[in-house]
Protein backbone atom coordinates (compact mmCIF):
# COMPACT_ATOMS: atom_id res chain seq x y z
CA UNK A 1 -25.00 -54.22 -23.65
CA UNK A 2 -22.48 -54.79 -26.47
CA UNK A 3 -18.77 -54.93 -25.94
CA UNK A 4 -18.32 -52.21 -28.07
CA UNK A 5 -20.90 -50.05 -25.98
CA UNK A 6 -18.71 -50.92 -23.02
CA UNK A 7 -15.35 -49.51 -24.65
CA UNK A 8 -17.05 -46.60 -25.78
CA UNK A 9 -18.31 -46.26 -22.16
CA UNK A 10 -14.94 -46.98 -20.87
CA UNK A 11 -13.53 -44.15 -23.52
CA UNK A 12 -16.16 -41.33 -22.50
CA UNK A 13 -14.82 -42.17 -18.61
CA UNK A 14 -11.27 -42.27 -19.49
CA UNK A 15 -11.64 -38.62 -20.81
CA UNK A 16 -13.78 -37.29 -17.84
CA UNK A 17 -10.81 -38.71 -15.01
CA UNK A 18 -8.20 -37.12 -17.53
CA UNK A 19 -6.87 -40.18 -18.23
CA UNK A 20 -4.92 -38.48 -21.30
CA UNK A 21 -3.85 -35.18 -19.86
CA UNK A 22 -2.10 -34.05 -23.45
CA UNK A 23 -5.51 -35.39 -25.19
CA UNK A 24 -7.20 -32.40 -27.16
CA UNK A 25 -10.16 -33.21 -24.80
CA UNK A 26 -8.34 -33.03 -21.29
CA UNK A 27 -8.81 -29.13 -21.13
CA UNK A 28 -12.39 -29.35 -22.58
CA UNK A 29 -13.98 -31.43 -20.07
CA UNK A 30 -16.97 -32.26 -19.46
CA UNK A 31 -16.75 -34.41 -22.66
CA UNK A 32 -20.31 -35.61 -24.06
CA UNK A 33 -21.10 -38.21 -26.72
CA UNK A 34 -23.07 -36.28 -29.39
CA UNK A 35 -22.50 -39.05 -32.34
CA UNK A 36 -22.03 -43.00 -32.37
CA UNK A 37 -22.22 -45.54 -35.25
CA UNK A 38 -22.12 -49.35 -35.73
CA UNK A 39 -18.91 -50.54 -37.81
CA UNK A 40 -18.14 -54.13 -38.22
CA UNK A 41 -14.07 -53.79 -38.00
CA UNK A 42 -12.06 -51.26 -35.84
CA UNK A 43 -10.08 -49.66 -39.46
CA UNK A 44 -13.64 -48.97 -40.56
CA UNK A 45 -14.35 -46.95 -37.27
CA UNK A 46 -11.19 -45.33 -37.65
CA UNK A 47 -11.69 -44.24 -41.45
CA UNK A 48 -14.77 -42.97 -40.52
CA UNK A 49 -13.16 -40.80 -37.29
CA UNK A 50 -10.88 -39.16 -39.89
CA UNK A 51 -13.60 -38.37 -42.13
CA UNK A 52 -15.75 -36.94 -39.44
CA UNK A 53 -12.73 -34.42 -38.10
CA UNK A 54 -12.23 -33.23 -41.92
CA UNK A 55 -15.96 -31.82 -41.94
CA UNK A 56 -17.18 -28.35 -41.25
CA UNK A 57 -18.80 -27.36 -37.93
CA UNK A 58 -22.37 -27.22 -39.73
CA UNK A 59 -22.39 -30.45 -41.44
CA UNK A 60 -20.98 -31.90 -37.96
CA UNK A 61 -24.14 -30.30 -36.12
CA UNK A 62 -26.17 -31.84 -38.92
CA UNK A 63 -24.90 -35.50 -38.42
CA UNK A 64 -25.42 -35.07 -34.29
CA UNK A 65 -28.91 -34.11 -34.94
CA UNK A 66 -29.57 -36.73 -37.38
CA UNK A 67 -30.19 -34.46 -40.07
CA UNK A 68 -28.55 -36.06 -42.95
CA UNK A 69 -30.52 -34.17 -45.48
CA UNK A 70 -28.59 -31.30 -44.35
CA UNK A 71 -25.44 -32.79 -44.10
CA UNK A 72 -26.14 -34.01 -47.88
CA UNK A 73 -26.82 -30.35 -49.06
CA UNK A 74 -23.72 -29.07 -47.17
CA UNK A 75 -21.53 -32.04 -48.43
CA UNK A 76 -22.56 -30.32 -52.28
CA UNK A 77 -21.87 -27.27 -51.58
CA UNK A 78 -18.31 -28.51 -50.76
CA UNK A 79 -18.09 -29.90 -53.51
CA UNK A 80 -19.34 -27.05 -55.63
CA UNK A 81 -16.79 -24.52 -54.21
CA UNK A 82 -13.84 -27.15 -55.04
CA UNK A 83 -15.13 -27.21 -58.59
CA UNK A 84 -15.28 -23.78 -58.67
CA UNK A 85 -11.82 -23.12 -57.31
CA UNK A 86 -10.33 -25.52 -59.66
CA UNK A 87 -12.51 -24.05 -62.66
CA UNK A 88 -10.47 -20.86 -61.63
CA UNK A 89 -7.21 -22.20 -61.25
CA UNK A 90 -7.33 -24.18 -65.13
CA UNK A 91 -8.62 -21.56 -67.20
């Protein structure tokens, strides 16, 4: 096992013993990891957290089932409707 596998295994029990009681996921418990990915340097992880939390509830469904043909489609219809809402805003 990698040392990264062990810190996310260290984070997943942290959460279950409430180890952040103000933590979004301390009153949603039991917590389950639906999603990891490599990254070679911890800002990369974090860039990629932040990314992740700005997506809708369907494309994040899509990326824990692995169904990135989905999350493709859904990522273009984003960007569609923020076309079209700046089409409307610019005459």
């Amino acid at each position: 096992m990698k040392l990264i596998d062990v810190k996310v295994l260290q984070q997943i029990a942290q959460h279950q013993n409430r180890a952040f009681p103000t933590c979004y996921t301390a009153s949603r418990l039991p917590v389950e990891l639906a999603f990891s990915q490599p990254c070679s340097i911890r800002e990369e992880a974090l860039a990629s957290e932040r990314q992740i939390k700005g997506w809708s509830r369907k494309k994040k469904e899509a990326m824990m089932r692995g169904d990135w043909d989905e999350v493709s489609r859904l990522a273009q219809n984003t960007l569609r409707q923020a076309q079209g809402e700046r089409r409307k805003k610019n005459p």
